[in-house]
Protein backbone atom coordinates (compact mmCIF):
# COMPACT_ATOMS: atom_id res chain seq x y z
CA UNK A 1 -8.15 -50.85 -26.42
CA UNK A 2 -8.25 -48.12 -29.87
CA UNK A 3 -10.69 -46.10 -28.27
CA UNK A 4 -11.55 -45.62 -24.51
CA UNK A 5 -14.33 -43.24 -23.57
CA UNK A 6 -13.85 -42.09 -19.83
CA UNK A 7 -17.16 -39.82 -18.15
CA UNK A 8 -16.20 -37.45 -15.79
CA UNK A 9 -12.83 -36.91 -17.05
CA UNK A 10 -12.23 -33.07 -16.50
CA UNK A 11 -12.94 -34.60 -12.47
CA UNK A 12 -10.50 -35.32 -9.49
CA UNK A 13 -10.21 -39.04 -10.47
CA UNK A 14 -11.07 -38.96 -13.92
CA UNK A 15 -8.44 -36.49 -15.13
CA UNK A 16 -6.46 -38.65 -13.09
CA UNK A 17 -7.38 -41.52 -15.48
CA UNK A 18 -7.22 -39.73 -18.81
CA UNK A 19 -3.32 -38.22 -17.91
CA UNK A 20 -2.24 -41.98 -17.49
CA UNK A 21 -3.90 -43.18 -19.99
CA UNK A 22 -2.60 -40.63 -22.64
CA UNK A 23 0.78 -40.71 -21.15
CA UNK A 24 0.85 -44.67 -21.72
CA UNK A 25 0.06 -44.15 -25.60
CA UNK A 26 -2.01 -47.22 -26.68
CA UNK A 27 -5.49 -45.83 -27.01
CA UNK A 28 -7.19 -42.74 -27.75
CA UNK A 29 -9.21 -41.36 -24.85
CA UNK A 30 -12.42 -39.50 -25.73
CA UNK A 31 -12.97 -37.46 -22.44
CA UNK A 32 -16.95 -36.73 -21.93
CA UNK A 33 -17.53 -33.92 -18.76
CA UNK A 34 -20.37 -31.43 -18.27
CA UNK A 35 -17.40 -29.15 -16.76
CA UNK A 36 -20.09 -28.64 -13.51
CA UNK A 37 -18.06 -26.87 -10.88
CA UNK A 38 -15.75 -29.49 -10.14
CA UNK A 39 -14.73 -30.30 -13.57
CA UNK A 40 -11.82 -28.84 -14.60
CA UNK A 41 -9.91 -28.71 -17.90
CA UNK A 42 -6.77 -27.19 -16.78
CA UNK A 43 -6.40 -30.90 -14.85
CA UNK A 44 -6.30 -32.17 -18.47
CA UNK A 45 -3.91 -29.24 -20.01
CA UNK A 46 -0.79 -31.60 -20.13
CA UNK A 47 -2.34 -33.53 -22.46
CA UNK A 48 -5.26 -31.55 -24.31
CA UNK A 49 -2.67 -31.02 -27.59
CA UNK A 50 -1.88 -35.06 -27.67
CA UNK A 51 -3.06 -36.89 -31.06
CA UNK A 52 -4.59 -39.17 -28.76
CA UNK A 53 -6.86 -37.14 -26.69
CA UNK A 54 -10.31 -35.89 -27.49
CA UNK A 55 -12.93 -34.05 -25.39
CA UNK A 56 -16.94 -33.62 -26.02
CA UNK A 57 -18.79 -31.04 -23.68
CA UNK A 58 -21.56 -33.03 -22.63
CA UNK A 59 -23.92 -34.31 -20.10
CA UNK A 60 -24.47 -37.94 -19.38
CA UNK A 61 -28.43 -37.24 -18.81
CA UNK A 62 -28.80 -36.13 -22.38
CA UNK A 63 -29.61 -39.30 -24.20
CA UNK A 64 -28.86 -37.53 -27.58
CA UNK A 65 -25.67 -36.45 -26.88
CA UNK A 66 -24.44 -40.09 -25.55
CA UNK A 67 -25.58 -41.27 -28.49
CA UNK A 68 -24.06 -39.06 -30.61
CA UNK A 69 -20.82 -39.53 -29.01
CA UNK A 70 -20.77 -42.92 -28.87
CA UNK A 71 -22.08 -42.78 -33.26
CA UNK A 72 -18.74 -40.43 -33.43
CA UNK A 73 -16.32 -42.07 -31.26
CA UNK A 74 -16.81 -46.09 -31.66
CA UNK A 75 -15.32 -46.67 -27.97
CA UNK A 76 -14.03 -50.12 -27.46
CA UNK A 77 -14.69 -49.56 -23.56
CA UNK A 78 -16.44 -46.91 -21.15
CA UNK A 79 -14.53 -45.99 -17.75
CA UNK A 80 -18.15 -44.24 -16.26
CA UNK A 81 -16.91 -42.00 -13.34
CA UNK A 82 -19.05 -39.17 -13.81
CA UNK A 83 -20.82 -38.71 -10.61
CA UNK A 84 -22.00 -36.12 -7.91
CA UNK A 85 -20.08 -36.73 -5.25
CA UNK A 86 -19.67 -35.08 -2.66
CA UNK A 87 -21.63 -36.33 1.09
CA UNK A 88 -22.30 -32.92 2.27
CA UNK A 89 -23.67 -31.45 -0.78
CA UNK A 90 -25.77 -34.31 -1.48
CA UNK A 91 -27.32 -33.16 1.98
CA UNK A 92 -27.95 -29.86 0.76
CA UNK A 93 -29.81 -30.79 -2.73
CA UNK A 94 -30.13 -34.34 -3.45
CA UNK A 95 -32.26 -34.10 -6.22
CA UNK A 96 -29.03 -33.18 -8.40
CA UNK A 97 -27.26 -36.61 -7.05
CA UNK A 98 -30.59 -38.40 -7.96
CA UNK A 99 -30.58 -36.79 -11.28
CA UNK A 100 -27.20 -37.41 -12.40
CA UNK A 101 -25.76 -40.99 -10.65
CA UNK A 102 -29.17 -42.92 -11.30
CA UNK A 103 -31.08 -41.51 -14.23
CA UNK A 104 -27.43 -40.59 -16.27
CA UNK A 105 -26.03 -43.70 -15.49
CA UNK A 106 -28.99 -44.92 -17.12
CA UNK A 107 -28.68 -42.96 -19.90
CA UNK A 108 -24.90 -44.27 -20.31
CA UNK A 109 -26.14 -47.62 -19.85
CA UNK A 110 -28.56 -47.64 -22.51
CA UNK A 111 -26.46 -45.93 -25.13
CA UNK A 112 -23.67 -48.33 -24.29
CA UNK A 113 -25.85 -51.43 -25.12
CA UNK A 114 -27.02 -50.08 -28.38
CA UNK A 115 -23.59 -49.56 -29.37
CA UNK A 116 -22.24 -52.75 -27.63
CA UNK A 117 -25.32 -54.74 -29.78
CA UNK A 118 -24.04 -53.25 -33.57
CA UNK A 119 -20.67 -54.73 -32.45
CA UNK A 120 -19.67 -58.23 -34.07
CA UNK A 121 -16.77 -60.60 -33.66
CA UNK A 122 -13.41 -59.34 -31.20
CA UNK A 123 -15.08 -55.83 -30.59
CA UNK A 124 -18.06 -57.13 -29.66
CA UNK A 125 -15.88 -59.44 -26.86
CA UNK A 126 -13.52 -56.61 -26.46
CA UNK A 127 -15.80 -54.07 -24.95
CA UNK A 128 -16.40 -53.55 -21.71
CA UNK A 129 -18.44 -51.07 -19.60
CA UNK A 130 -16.45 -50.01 -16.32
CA UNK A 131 -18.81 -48.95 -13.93
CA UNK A 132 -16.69 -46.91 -11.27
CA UNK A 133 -18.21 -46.39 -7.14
CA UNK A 134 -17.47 -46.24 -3.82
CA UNK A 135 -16.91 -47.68 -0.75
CA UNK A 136 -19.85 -46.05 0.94
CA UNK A 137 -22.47 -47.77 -0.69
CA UNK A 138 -21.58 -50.49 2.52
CA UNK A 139 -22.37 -47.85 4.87
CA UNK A 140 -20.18 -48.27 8.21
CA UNK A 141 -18.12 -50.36 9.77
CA UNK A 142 -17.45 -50.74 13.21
CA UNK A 143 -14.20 -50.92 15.08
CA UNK A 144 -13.23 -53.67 13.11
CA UNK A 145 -13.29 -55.85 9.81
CA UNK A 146 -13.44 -54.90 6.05
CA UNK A 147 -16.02 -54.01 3.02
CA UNK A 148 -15.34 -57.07 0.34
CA UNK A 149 -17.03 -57.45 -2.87
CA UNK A 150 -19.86 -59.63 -0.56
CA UNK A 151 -20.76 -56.98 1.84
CA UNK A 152 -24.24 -55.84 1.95
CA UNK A 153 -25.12 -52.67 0.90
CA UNK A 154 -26.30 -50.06 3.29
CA UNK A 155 -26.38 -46.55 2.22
CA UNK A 156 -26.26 -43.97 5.02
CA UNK A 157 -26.42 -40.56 2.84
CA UNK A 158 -28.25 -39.06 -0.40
CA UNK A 159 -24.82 -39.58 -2.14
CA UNK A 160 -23.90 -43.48 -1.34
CA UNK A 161 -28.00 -43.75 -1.98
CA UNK A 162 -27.60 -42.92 -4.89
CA UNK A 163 -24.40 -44.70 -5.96
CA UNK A 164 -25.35 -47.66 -4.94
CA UNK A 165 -28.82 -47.80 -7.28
CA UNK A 166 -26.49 -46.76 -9.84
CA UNK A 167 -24.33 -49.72 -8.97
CA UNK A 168 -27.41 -52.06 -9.06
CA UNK A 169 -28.78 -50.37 -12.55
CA UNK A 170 -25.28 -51.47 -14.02
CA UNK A 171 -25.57 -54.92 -12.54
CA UNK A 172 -28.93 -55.70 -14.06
CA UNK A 173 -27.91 -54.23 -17.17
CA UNK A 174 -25.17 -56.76 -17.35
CA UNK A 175 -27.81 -59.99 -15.89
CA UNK A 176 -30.45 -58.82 -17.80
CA UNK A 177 -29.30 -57.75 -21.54
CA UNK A 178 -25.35 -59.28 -21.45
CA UNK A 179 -23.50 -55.88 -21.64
CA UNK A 180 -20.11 -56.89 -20.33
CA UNK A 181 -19.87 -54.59 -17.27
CA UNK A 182 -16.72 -54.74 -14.94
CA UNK A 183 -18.06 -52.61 -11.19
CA UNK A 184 -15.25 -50.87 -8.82
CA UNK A 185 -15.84 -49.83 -5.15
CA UNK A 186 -13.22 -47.79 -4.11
CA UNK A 187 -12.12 -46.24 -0.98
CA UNK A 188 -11.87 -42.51 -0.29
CA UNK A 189 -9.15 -40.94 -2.50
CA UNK A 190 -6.61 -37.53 -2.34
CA UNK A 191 -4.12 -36.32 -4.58
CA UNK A 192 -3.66 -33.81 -6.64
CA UNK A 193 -6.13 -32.11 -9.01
CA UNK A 194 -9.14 -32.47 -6.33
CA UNK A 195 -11.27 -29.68 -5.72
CA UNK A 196 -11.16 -28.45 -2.15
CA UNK A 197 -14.31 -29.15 -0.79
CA UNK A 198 -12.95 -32.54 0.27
CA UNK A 199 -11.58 -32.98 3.86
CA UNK A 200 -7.17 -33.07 2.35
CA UNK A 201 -7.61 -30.61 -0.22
CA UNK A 202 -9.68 -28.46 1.57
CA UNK A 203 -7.85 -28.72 4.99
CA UNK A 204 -4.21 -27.94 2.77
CA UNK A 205 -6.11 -24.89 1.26
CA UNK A 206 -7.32 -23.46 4.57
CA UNK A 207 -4.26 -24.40 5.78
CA UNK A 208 -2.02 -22.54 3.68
CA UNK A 209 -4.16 -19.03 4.17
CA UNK A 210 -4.00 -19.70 7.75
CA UNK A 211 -7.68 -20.38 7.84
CA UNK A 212 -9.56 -22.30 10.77
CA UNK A 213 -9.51 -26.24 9.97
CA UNK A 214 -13.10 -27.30 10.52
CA UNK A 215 -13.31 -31.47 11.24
CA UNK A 216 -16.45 -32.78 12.11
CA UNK A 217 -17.24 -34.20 15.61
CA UNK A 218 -14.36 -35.23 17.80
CA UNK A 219 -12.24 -36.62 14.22
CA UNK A 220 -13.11 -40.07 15.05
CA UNK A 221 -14.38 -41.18 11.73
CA UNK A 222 -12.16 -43.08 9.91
CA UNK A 223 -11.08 -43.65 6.39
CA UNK A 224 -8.85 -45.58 3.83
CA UNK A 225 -6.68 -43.48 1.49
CA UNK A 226 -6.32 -44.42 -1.87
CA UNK A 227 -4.01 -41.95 -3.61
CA UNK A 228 -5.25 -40.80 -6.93
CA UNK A 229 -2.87 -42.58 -9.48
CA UNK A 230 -3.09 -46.08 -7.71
CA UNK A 231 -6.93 -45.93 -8.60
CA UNK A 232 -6.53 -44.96 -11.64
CA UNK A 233 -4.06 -48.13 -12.48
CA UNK A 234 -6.60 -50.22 -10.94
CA UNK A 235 -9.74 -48.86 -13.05
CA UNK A 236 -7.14 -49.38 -16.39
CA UNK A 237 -7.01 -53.35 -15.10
CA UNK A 238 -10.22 -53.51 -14.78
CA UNK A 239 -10.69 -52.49 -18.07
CA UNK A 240 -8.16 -54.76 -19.49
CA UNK A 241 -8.49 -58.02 -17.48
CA UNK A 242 -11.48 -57.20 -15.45
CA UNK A 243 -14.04 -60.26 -15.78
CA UNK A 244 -17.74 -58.94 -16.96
CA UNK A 245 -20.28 -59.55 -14.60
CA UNK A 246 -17.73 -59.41 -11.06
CA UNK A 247 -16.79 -56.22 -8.81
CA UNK A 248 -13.18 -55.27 -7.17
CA UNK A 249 -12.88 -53.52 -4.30
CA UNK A 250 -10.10 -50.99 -4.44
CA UNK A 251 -8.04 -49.35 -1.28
CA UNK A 252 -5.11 -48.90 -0.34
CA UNK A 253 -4.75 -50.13 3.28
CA UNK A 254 -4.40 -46.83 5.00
CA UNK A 255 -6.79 -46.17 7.50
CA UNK A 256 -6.62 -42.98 9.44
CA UNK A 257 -8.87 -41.02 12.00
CA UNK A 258 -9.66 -37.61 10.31
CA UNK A 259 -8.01 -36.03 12.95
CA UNK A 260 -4.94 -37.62 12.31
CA UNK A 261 -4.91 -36.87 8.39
CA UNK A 262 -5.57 -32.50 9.48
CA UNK A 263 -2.37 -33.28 11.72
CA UNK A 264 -0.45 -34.78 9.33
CA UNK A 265 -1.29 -31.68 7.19
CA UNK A 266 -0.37 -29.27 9.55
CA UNK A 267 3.03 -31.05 10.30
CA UNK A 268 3.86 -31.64 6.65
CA UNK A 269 3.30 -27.85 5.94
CA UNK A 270 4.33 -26.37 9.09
CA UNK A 271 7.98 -27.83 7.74
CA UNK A 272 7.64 -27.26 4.17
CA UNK A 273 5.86 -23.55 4.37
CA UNK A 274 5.88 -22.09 7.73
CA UNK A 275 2.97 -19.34 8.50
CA UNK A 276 4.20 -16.28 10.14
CA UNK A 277 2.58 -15.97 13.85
CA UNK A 278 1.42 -19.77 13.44
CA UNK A 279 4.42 -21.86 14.30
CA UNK A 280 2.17 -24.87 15.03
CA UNK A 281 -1.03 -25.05 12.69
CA UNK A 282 -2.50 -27.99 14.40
CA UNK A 283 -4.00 -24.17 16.94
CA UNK A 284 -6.02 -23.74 13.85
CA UNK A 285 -8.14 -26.77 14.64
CA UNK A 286 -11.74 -26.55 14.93
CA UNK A 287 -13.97 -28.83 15.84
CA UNK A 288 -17.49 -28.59 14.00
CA UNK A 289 -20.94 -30.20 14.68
CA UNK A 290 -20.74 -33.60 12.84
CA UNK A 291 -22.00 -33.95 9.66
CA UNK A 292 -26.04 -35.70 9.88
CA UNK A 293 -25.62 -39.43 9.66
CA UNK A 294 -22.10 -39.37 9.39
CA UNK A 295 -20.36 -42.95 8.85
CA UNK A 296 -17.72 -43.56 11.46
CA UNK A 297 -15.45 -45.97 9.77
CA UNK A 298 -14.41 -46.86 5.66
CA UNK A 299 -11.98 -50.00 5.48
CA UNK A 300 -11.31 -51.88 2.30
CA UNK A 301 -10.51 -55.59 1.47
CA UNK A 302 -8.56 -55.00 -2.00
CA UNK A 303 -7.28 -58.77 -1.49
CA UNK A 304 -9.07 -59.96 -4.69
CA UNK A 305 -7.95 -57.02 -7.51
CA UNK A 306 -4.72 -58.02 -6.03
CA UNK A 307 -4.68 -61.54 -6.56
CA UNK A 308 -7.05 -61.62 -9.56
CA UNK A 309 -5.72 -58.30 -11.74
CA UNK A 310 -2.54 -57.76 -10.66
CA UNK A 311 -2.84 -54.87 -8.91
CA UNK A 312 -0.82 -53.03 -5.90
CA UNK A 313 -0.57 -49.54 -4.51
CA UNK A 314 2.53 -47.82 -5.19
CA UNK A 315 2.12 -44.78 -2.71
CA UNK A 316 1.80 -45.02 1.33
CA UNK A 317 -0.32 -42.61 2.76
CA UNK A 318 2.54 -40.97 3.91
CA UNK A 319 4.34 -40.24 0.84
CA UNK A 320 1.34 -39.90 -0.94
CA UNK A 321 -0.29 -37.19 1.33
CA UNK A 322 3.51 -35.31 1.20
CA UNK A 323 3.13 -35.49 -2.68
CA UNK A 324 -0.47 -33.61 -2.71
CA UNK A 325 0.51 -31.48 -0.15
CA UNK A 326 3.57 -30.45 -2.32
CA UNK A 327 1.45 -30.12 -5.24
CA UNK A 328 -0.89 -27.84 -4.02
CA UNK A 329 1.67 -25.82 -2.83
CA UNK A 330 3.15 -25.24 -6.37
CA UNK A 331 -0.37 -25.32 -7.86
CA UNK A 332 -1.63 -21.87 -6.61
CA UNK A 333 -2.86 -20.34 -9.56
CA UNK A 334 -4.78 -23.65 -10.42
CA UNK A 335 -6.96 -23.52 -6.77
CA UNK A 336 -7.69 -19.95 -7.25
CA UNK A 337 -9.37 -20.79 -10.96
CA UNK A 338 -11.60 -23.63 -9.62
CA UNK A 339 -12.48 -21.70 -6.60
CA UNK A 340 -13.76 -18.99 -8.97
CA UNK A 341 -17.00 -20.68 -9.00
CA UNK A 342 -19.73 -21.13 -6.61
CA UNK A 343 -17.89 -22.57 -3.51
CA UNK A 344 -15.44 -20.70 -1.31
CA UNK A 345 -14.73 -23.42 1.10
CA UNK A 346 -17.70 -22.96 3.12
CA UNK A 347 -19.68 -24.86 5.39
CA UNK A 348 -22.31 -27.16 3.30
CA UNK A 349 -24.47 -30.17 4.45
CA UNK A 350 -26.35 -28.74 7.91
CA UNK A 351 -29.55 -29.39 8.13
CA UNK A 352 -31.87 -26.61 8.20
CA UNK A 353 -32.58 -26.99 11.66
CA UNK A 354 -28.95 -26.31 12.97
CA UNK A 355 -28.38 -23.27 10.85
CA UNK A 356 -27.72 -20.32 13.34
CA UNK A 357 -27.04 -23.49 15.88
């Protein structure tokens, strides 16, 4: 791939993406982020000065600017992972998930058949249109079994409501006009670079200022960890080897109760950075009113992008959690810039009726 155009890529999981794929050296990434308060550039800074790395300030809902990037950048492939994303906000105001997952993946969509249509001979068959989601477009699971690429979708919250018509939008785009789209559904991910709102980053944050730790409910609800990097691997085989028209589910096999992960936390810092007066953190636990229609268990089947593309986690959640916790811990300065912003860590997705509960 000469030219790979990545949405979202000042994000948690895109500037994930763009960092590998500059670092690997055999294509030039053209990073396209509306820099909304969880996009970031200083996630990018490492690589910002490489010949190989271009950025365009602009928002996937403006149908003039995709076009004009795509006229100016002649992508051979599109790794779409600009999204709202976050459950709780997507409580508060949905209308700016709705807005931005369904009508500018559309947007993307239609700009990326227009170019993929002027494209003749091995770039026409070259391209391909990675379409990147999420696990909770399956809704929840119960004590046991695993989302595969079969599962029927059941969206509990404006966010995976969202996701999953943009999922269907890219589907139908490839049935219905032949644009060679490749979908991902991947499991929750942590790592570094992820704006604390999000249950690690936000528990390590609070954490570190000796803060209360809120987790919703008892902590039952469980998840599977994907660390950061992994995912980003498995989006770049999807782009390479992914077949058009098929989906890979993408996890990494490490289920854990919520209350388990703030634990791990605290033990992992309690060792590394000990808080005066606090010599056990796991005291600063607080349990919260749960969330409204809060899914109680996330697990992945990642059996087929395994057997199909090749692909395996190289992180456990255990050294994978260590690694973000380290990173955050030498990353001060970067946490205090995107916190600078908006949100401060507070409470967000209550219905209106429990505020003052």
């Amino acid at each position: 791939m000469s030219v790979v155009l990545v949405t979202g890529g000042a994000g948690f999981i895109g500037s994930a993406l763009v960092r590998m794929l500059v670092a690997d050296g055999g294509c030039t990434v053209v990073n396209v982020d509306a820099l909304t308060y969880a996009g970031n550039l200083d996630s990018v800074a490492g690589v910002a000065d490489s010949a190989h790395y271009r950025f365009e300030h602009a928002d996937i809902r403006d149908a003039a600017a995709m076009r004009a990037v795509f006229e100016r950048h002649r992508p051979d492939a599109v790794i779409h992972l600009a999204a709202e994303s976050h459950v709780d906000r997507s409580i508060d105001g949905p209308r700016a998930f709705v807005e931005t997952n369904v009508t500018g993946t559309f947007v993307l969509l239609e700009e990326a058949l227009r170019h993929w249509r002027g494209l003749h001979g091995a770039a026409r068959e070259r391209f391909r249109f990675v379409h990147v989601s999420t696990d909770e477009v399956y809704g929840s699971l119960g004590a046991t079994g695993l989302f595969t690429e079969a599962s029927p979708y059941r969206p509990s919250s404006p966010y995976s409501a969202t996701k999953a018509a943009s999922d269907h939008l890219a589907r139908a785009w490839h049935h219905t006009y032949g644009l060679p789209v490749v979908t991902t559904n991947c499991s929750n991910n942590y790592g570094p670079c992820q704006f604390p709102e999000k249950l690690i980053p936000l528990t390590i944050v609070n954490a570190l200022a000796g803060r209360p730790l809120p987790v919703y409910g008892a902590g039952e609800n469980v998840r599977d960890w994907l660390f950061v990097d992994d995912h980003a691997r498995a989006l770049r085989l999807a782009c390479e080897r992914g077949v058009p028209g098929e989906t890979y589910n993408v996890g990494g096999l490490n289920e854990r109760r919520n209350i388990d992960v703030v634990r791990a936390i605290c033990g992992i810092l309690d060792e590394i950075a000990p808080l005066a007066g606090v010599p056990d953190r796991t005291a600063l636990i607080t349990f919260v009113h749960d969330r409204p229609g809060h899914d109680l268990r996330y697990a992945i089947d990642a059996s087929r992008i395994r057997r199909e593309l090749g692909w395996t986690p190289h992180e456990s959640f255990d050294s994978g959690l260590r690694r973000t916790v380290e990173w955050y811990l030498a990353n001060g300065a970067w946490v205090e810039r995107v916190q600078s912003g908006a949100y401060r860590g507070e409470r967000l997705g209550r219905l209106a009726a429990e505020v003052g509960a």
